[in-house]
C-alpha atoms as a PDB file:
ATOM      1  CA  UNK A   1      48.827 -75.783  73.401  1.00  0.00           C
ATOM      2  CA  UNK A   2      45.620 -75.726  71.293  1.00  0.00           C
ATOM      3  CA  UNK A   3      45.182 -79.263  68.910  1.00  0.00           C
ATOM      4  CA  UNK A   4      45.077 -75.791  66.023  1.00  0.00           C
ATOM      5  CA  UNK A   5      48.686 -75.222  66.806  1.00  0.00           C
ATOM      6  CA  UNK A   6      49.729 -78.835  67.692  1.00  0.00           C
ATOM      7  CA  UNK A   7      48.221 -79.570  64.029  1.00  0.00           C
ATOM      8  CA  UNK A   8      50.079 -76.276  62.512  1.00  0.00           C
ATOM      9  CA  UNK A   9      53.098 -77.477  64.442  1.00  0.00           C
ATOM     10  CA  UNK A  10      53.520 -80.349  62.535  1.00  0.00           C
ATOM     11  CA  UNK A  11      54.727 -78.863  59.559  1.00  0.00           C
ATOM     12  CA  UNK A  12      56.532 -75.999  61.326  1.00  0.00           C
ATOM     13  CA  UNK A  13      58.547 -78.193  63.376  1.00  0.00           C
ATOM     14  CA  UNK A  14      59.058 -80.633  60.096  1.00  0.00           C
ATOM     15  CA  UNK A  15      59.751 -78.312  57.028  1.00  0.00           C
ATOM     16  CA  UNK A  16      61.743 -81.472  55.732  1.00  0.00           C
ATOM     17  CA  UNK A  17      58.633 -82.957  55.060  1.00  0.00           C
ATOM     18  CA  UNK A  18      57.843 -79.780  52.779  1.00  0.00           C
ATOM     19  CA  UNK A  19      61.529 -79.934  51.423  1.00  0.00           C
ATOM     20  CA  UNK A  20      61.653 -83.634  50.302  1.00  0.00           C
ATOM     21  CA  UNK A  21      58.154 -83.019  48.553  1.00  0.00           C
ATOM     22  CA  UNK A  22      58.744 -80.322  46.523  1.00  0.00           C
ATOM     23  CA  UNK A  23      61.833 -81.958  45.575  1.00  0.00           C
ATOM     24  CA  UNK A  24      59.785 -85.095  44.484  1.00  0.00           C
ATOM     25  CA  UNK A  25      57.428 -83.047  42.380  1.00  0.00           C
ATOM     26  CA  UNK A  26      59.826 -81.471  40.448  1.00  0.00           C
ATOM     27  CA  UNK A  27      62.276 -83.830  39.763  1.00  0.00           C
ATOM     28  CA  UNK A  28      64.291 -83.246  36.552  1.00  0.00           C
ATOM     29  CA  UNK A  29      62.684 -79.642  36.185  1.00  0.00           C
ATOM     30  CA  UNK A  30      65.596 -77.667  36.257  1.00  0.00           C
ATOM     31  CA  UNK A  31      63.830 -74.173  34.540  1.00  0.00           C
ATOM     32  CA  UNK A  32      62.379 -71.767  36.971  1.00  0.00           C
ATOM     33  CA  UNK A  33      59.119 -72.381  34.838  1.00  0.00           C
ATOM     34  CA  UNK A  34      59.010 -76.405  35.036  1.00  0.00           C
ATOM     35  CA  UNK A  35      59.513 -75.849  38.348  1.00  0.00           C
ATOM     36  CA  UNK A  36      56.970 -72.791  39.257  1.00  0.00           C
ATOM     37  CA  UNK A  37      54.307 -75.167  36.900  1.00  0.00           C
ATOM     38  CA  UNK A  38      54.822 -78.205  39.486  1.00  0.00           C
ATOM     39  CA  UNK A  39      54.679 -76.529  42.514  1.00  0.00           C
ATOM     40  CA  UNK A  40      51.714 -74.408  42.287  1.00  0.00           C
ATOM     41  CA  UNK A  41      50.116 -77.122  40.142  1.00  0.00           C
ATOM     42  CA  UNK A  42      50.653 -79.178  43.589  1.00  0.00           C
ATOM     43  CA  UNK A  43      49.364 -76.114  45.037  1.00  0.00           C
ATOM     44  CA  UNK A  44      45.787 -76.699  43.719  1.00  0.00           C
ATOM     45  CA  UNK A  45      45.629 -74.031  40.772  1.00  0.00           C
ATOM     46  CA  UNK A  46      45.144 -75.087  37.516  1.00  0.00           C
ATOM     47  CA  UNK A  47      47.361 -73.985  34.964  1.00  0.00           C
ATOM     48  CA  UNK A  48      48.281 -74.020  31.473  1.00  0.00           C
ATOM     49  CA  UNK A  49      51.667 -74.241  30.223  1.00  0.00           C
ATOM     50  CA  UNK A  50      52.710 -72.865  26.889  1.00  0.00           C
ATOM     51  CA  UNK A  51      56.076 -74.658  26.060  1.00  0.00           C
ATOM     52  CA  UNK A  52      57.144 -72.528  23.050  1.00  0.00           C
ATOM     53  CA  UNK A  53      56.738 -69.312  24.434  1.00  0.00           C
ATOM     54  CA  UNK A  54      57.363 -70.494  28.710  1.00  0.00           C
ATOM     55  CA  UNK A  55      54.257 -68.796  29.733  1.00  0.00           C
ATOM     56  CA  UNK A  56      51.854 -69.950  32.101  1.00  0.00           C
ATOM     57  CA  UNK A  57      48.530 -68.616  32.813  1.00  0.00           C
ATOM     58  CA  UNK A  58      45.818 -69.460  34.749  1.00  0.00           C
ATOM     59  CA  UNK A  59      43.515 -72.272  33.190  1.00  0.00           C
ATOM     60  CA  UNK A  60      39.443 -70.971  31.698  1.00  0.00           C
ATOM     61  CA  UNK A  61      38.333 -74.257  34.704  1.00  0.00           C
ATOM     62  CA  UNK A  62      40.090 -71.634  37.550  1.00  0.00           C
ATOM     63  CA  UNK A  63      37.927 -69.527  40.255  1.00  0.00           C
ATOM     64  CA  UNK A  64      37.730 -66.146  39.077  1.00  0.00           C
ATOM     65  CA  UNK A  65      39.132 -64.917  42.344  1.00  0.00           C
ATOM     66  CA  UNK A  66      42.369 -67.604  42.113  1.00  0.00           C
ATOM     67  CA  UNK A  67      44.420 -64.948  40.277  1.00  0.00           C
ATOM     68  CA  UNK A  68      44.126 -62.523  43.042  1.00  0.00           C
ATOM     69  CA  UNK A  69      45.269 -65.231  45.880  1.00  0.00           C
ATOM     70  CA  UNK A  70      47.971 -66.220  43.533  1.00  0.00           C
ATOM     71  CA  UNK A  71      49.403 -62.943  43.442  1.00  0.00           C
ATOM     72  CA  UNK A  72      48.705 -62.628  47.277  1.00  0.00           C
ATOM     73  CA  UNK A  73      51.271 -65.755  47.159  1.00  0.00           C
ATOM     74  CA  UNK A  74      54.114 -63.935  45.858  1.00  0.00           C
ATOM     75  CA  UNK A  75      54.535 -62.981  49.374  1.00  0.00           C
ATOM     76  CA  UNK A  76      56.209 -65.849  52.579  1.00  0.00           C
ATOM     77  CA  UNK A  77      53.784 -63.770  54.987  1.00  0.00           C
ATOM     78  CA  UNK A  78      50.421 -63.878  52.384  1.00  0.00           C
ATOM     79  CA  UNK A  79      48.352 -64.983  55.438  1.00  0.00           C
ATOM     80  CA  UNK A  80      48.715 -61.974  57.138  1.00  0.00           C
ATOM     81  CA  UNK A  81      47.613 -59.711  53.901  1.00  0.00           C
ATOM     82  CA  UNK A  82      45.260 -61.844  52.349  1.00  0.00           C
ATOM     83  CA  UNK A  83      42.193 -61.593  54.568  1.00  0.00           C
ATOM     84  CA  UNK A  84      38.751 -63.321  53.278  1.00  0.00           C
ATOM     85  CA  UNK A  85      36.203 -65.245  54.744  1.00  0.00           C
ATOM     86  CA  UNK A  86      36.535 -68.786  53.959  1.00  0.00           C
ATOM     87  CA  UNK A  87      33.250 -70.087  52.175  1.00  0.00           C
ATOM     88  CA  UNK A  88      32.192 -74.135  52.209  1.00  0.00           C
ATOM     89  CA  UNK A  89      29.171 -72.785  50.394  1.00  0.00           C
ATOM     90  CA  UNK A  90      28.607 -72.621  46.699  1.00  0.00           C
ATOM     91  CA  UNK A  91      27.543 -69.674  45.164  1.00  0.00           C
ATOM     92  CA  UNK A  92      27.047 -69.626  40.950  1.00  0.00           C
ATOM     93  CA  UNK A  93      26.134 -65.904  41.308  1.00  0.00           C
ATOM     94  CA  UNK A  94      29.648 -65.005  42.504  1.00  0.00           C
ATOM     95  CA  UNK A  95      31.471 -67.264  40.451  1.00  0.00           C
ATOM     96  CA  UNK A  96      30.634 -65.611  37.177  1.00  0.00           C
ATOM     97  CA  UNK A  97      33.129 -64.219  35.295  1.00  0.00           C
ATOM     98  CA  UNK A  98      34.022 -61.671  32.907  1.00  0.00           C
ATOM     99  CA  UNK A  99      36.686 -60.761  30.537  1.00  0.00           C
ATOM    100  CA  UNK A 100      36.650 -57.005  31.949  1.00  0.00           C
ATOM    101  CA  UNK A 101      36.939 -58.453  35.649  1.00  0.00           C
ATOM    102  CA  UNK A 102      39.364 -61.038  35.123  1.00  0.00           C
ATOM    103  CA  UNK A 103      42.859 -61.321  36.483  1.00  0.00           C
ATOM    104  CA  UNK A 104      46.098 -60.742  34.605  1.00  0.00           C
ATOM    105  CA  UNK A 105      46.933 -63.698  35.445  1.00  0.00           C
ATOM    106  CA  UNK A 106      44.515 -65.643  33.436  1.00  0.00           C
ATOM    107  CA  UNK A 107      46.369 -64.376  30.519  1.00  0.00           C
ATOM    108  CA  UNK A 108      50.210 -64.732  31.541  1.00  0.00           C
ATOM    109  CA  UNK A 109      51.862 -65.010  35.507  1.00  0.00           C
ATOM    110  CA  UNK A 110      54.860 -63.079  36.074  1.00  0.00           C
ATOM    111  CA  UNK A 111      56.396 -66.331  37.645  1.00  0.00           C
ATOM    112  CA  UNK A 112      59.927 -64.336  38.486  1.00  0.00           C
ATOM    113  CA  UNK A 113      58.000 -63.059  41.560  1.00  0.00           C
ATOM    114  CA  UNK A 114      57.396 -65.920  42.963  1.00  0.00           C
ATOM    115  CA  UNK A 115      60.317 -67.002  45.089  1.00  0.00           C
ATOM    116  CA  UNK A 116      60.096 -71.127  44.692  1.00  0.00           C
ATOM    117  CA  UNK A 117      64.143 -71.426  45.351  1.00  0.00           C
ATOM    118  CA  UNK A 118      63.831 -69.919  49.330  1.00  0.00           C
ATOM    119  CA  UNK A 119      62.875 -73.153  51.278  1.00  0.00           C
ATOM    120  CA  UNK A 120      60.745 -70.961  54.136  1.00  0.00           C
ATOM    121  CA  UNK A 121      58.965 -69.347  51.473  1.00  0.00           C
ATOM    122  CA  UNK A 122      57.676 -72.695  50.082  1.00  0.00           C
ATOM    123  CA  UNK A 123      57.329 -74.269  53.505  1.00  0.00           C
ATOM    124  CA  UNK A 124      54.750 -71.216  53.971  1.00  0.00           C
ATOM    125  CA  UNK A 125      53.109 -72.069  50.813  1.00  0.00           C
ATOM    126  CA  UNK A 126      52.218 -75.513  51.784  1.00  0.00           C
ATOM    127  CA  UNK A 127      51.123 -74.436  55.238  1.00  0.00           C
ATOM    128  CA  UNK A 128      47.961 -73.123  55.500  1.00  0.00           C
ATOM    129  CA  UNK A 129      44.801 -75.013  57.494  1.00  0.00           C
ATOM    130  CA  UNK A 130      41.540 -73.930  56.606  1.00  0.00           C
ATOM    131  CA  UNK A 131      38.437 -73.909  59.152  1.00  0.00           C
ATOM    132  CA  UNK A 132      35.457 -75.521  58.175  1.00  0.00           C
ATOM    133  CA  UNK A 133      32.418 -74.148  59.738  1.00  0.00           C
ATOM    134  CA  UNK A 134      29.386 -76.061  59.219  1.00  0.00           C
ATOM    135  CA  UNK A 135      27.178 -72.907  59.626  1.00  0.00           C
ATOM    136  CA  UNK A 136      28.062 -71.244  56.600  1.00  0.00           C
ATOM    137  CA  UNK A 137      26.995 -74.239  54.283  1.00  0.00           C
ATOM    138  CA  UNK A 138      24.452 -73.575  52.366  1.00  0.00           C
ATOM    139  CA  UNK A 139      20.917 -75.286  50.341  1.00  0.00           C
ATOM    140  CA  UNK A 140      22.742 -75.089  47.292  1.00  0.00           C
ATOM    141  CA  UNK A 141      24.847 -78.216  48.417  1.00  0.00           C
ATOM    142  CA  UNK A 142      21.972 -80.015  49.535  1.00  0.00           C
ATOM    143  CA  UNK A 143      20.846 -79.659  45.864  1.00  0.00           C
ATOM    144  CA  UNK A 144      23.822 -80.404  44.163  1.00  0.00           C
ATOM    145  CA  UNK A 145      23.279 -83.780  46.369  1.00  0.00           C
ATOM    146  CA  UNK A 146      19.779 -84.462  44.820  1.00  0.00           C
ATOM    147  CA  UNK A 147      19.411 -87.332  42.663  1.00  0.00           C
ATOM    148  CA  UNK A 148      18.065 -84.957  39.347  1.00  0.00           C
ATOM    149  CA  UNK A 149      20.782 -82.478  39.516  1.00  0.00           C
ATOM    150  CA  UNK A 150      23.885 -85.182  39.756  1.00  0.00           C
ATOM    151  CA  UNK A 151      21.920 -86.966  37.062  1.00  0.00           C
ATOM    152  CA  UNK A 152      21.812 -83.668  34.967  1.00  0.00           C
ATOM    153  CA  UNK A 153      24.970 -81.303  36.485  1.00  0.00           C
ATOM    154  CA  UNK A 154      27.787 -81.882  35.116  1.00  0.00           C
ATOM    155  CA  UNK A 155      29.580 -78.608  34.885  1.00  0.00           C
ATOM    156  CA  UNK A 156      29.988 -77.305  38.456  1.00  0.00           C
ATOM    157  CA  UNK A 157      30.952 -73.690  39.797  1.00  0.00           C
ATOM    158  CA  UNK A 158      34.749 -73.207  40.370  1.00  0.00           C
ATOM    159  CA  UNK A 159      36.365 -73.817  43.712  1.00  0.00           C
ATOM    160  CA  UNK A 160      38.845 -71.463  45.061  1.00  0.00           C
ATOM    161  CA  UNK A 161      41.968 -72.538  45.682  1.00  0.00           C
ATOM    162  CA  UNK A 162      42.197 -70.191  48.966  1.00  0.00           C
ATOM    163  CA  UNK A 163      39.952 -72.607  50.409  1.00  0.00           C
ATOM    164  CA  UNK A 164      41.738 -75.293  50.439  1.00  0.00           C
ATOM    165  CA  UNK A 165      44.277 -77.744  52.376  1.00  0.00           C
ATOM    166  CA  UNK A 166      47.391 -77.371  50.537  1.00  0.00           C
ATOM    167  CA  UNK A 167      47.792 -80.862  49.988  1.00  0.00           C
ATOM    168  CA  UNK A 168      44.686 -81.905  49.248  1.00  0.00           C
ATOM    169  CA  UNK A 169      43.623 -78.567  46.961  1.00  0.00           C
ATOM    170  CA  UNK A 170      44.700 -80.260  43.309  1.00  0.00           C
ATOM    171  CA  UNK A 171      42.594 -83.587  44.252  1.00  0.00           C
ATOM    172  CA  UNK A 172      39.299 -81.210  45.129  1.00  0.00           C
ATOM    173  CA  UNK A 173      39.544 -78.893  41.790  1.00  0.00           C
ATOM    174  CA  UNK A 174      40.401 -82.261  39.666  1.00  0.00           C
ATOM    175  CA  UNK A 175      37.218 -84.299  41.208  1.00  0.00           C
ATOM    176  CA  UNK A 176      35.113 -81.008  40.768  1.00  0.00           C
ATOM    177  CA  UNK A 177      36.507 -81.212  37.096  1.00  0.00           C
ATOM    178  CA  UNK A 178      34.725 -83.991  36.286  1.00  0.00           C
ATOM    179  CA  UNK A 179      31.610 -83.230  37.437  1.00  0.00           C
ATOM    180  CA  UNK A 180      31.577 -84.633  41.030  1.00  0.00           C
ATOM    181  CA  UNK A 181      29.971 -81.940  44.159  1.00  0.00           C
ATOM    182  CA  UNK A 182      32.471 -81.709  47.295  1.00  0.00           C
ATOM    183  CA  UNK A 183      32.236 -79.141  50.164  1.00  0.00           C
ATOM    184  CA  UNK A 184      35.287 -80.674  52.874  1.00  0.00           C
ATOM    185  CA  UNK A 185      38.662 -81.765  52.566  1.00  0.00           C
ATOM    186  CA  UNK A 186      41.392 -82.309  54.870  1.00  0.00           C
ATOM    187  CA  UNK A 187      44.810 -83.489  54.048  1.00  0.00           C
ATOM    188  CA  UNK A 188      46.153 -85.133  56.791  1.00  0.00           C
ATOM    189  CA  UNK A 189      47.888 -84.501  60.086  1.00  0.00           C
ATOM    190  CA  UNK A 190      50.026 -85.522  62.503  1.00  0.00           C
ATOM    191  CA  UNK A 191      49.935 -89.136  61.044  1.00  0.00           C
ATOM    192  CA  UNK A 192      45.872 -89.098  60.367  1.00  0.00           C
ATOM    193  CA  UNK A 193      44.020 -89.769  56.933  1.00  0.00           C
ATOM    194  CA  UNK A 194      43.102 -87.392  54.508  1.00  0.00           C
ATOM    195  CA  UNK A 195      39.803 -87.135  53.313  1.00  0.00           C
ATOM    196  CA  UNK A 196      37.224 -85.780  50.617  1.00  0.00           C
ATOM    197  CA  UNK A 197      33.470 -85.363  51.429  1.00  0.00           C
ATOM    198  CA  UNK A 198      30.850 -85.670  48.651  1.00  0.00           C
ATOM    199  CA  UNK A 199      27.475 -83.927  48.324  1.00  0.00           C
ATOM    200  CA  UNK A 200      25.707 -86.900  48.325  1.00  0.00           C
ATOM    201  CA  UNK A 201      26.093 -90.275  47.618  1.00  0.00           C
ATOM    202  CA  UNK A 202      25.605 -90.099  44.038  1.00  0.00           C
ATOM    203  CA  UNK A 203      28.794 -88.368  43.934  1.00  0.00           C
ATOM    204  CA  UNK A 204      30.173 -90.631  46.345  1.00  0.00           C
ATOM    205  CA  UNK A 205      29.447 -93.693  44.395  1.00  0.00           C
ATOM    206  CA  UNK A 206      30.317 -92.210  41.149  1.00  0.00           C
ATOM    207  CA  UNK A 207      34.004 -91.421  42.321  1.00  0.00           C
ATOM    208  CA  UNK A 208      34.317 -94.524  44.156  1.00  0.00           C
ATOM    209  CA  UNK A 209      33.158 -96.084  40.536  1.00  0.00           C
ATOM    210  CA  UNK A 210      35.832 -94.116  38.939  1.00  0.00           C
ATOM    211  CA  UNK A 211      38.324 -95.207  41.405  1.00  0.00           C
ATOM    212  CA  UNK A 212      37.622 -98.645  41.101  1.00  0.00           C
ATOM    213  CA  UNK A 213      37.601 -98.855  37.351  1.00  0.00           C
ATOM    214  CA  UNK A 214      39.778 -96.610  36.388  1.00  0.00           C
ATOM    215  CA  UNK A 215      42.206 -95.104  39.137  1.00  0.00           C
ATOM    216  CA  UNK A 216      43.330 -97.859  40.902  1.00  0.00           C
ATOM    217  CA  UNK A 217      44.153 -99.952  37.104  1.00  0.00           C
ATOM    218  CA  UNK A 218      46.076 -96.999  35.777  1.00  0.00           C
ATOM    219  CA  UNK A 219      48.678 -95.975  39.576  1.00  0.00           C
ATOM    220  CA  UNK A 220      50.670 -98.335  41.918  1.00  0.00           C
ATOM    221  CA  UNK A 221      48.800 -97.190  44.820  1.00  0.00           C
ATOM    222  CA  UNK A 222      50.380 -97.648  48.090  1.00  0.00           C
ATOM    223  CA  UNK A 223      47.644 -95.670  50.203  1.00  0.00           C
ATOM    224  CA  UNK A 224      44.220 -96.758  51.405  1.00  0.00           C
ATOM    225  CA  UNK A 225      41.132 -95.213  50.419  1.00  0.00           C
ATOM    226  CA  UNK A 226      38.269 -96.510  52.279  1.00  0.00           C
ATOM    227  CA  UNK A 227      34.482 -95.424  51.868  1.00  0.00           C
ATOM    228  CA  UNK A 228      32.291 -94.173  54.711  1.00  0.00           C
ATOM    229  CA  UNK A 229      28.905 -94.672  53.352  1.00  0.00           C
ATOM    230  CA  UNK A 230      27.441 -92.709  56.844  1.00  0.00           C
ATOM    231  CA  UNK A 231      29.138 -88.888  55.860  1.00  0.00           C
ATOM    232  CA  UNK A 232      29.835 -89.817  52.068  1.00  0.00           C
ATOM    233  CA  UNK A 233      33.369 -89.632  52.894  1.00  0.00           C
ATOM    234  CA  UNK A 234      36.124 -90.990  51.610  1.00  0.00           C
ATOM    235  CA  UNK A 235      39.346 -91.689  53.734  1.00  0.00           C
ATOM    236  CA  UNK A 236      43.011 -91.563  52.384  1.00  0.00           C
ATOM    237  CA  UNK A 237      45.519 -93.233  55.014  1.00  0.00           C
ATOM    238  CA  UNK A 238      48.819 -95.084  54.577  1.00  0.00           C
ATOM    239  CA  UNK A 239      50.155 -97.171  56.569  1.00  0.00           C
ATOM    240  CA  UNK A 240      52.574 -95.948  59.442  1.00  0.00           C
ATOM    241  CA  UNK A 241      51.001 -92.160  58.561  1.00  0.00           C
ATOM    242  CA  UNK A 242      53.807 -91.529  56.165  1.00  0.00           C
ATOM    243  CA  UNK A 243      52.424 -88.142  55.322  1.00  0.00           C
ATOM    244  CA  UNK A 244      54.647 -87.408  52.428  1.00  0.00           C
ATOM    245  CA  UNK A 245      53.853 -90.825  50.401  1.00  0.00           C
ATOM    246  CA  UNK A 246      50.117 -89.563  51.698  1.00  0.00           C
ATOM    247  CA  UNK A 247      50.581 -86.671  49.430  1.00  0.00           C
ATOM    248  CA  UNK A 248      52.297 -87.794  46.954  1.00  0.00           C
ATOM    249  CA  UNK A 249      50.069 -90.153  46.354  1.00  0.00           C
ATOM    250  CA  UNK A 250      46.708 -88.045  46.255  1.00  0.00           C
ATOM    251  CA  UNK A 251      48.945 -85.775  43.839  1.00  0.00           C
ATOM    252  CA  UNK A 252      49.666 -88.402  41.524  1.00  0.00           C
ATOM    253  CA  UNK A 253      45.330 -89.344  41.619  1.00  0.00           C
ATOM    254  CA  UNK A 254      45.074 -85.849  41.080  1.00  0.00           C
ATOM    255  CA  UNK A 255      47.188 -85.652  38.237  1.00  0.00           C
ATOM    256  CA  UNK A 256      45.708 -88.262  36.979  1.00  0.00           C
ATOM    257  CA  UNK A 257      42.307 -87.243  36.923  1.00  0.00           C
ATOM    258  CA  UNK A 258      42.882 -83.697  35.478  1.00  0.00           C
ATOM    259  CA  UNK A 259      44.015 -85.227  32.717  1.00  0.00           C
ATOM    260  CA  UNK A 260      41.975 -87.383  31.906  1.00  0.00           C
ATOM    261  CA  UNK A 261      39.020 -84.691  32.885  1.00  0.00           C
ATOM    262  CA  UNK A 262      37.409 -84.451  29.260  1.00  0.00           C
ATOM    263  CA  UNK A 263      36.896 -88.496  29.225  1.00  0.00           C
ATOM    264  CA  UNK A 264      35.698 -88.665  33.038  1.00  0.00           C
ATOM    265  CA  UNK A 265      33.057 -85.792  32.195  1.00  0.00           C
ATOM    266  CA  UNK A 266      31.844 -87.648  28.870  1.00  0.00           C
ATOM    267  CA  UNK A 267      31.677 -91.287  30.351  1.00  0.00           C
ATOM    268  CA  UNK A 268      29.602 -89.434  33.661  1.00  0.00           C
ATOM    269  CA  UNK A 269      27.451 -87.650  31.458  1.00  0.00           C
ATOM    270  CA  UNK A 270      26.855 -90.951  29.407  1.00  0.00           C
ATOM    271  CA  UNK A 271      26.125 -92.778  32.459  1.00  0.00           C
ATOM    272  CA  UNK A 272      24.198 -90.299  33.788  1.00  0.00           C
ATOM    273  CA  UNK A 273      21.809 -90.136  30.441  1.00  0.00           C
ATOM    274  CA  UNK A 274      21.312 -93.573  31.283  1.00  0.00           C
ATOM    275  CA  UNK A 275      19.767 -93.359  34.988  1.00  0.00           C
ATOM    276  CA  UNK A 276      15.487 -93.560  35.696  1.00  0.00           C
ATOM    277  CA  UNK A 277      13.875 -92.964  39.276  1.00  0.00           C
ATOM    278  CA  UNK A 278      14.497 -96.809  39.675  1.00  0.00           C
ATOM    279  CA  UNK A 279      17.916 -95.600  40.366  1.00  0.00           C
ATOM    280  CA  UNK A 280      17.152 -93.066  42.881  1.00  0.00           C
ATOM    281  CA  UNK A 281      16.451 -94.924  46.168  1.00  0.00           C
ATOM    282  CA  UNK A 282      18.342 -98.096  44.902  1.00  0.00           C
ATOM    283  CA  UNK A 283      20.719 -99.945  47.690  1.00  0.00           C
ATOM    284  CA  UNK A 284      24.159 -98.319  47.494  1.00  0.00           C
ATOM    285  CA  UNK A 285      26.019-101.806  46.638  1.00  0.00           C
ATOM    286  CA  UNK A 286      23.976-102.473  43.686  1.00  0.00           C
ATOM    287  CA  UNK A 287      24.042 -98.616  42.527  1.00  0.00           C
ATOM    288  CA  UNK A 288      27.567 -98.535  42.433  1.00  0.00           C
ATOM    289  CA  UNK A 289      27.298-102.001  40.772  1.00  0.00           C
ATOM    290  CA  UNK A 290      25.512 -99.748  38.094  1.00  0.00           C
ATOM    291  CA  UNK A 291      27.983 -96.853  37.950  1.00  0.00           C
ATOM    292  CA  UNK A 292      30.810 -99.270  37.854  1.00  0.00           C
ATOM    293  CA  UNK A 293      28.855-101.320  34.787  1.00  0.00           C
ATOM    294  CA  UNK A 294      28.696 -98.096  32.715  1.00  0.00           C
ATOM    295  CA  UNK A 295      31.808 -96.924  33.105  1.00  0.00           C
ATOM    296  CA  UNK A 296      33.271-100.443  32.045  1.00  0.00           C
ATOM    297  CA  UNK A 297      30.724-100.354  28.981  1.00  0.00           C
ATOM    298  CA  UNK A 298      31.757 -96.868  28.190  1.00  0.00           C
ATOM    299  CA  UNK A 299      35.790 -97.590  28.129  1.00  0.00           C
ATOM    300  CA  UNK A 300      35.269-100.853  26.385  1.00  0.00           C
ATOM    301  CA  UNK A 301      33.026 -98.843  23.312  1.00  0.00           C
ATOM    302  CA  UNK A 302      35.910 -96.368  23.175  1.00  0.00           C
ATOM    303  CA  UNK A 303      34.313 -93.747  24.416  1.00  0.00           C
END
């Protein structure tokens, strides 16, 4: 057997593990719709909820082509009719979007489709590994890694859900949210860490700022996250390779950081205002030092 299908295997041979999580994530969401919202939210798609009325729609922050995977999703066999090539690359041109060329639904799902009560259909949806080919990354990465445009960027082109780990899919969209460059994820298998690469170690430092000063004082966290200065990586492991307190807990830092997206974007872009060239080539230590002092100054002024 291949390590692909002794890594697919996993979760085939443990749909429990699948079972007991969605069961976590919607605890005490008895409607079809509290429920649909959690799970897909846990999905990686980013969606609004509308309370009064019990619609949900696809968030403005989505991928233009995240409506049309959705609806691919309706189905337990979707990875046998949805057929695209899986990009690492970013491309702004393709990401632009229009109100002519947008997906219903951006403006309301038809959530009654969606089967989220058959247990193989969600085991399906949280199954899905994603290669990562390392010749189809692009310069535009290598840019968004340059000292001037993290100093600058702050709004970054929408990631599609479709490629993405399952359980690591919300964590990606809510760091791209507020404003930091990724291009590989993996959540986990078989017992071994999770992890999120950055474009850079601006990006790097600037999340591990975030998670320093504000993550890690807000959740219990019961996980390690450890920093690989070498790739820009940053590892996600517990302890025994309990993979479902694994994703739980990148869901809840997920959660976390979506919604506190509008504040994360303002206190980076205030940091950021404040960088020089004495910055750029600075020892990592003391530049996250830097990031972590601005971000302190910028909760303690209120910002």
């Amino acid at each position: 057997m291949s390590w692909h299908n002794l890594r697919m295997g996993f979760h085939l041979l443990n749909p429990s593990l699948i079972e007991i999580f969605t069961e976590k994530i919607t605890h005490g969401k008895e409607e079809h719709v509290g429920r649909f919202y959690e799970i897909f939210s846990a999905r990686g798609f980013l969606l609004e909820l509308d309370r009064n009325s019990g619609k949900v729609r696809l968030a403005h922050d989505s991928h233009r082509e995240d409506g049309e995977f959705l609806e691919a999703l309706q189905h337990s066999d979707y990875k046998k009719m949805y057929h695209k090539p899986h990009q690492d690359a970013i491309d702004e041109h393709d990401n632009k979007d229009s109100i002519q060329s947008r997906h219903r639904y951006f403006d309301a799902i038809d959530i009654s489709l969606f089967d989220i009560t058959n247990q193989h259909y969600l085991v399906e949806l949280f199954t899905h590994e994603i290669p990562v080919d390392l010749f189809r990354l692009n310069w535009e990465r290598d840019r968004y890694g340059k000292f001037d445009v993290f100093k600058t960027g702050n709004e970054l082109p929408a990631i599609r859900v479709y490629d993405l780990e399952p359980f690591i899919a919300r964590l990606v969209k809510a760091v791209s949210l507020i404003g930091l460059s990724t291009w590989s994820s993996c959540e986990g298998h078989w017992g071994e860490p999770a992890y999120i690469v950055f474009d850079g170690r601006y990006h790097r430092l600037w999340f591990q700022a975030v998670f320093n000063k504000f993550i890690s004082k807000k959740l219990h966290l019961a996980c390690t996250w450890d920093w690989l200065g070498w790739d820009e990586r940053c590892i996600i492991s517990k302890p025994g390779g309990n993979l479902l307190e694994l994703h739980l807990e990148i869901q809840a830092v997920a959660r976390l950081l979506y919604d506190n997206r509008m504040l994360l974007r303002a206190i980076k872009k205030q940091g950021c205002s404040l960088l020089t060239n004495r910055h750029k080539d600075m020892h990592q230590k003391e530049l996250l030092n830097t990031f972590e002092g601005y971000f302190e100054g910028a909760i303690t002024k209120g910002l």
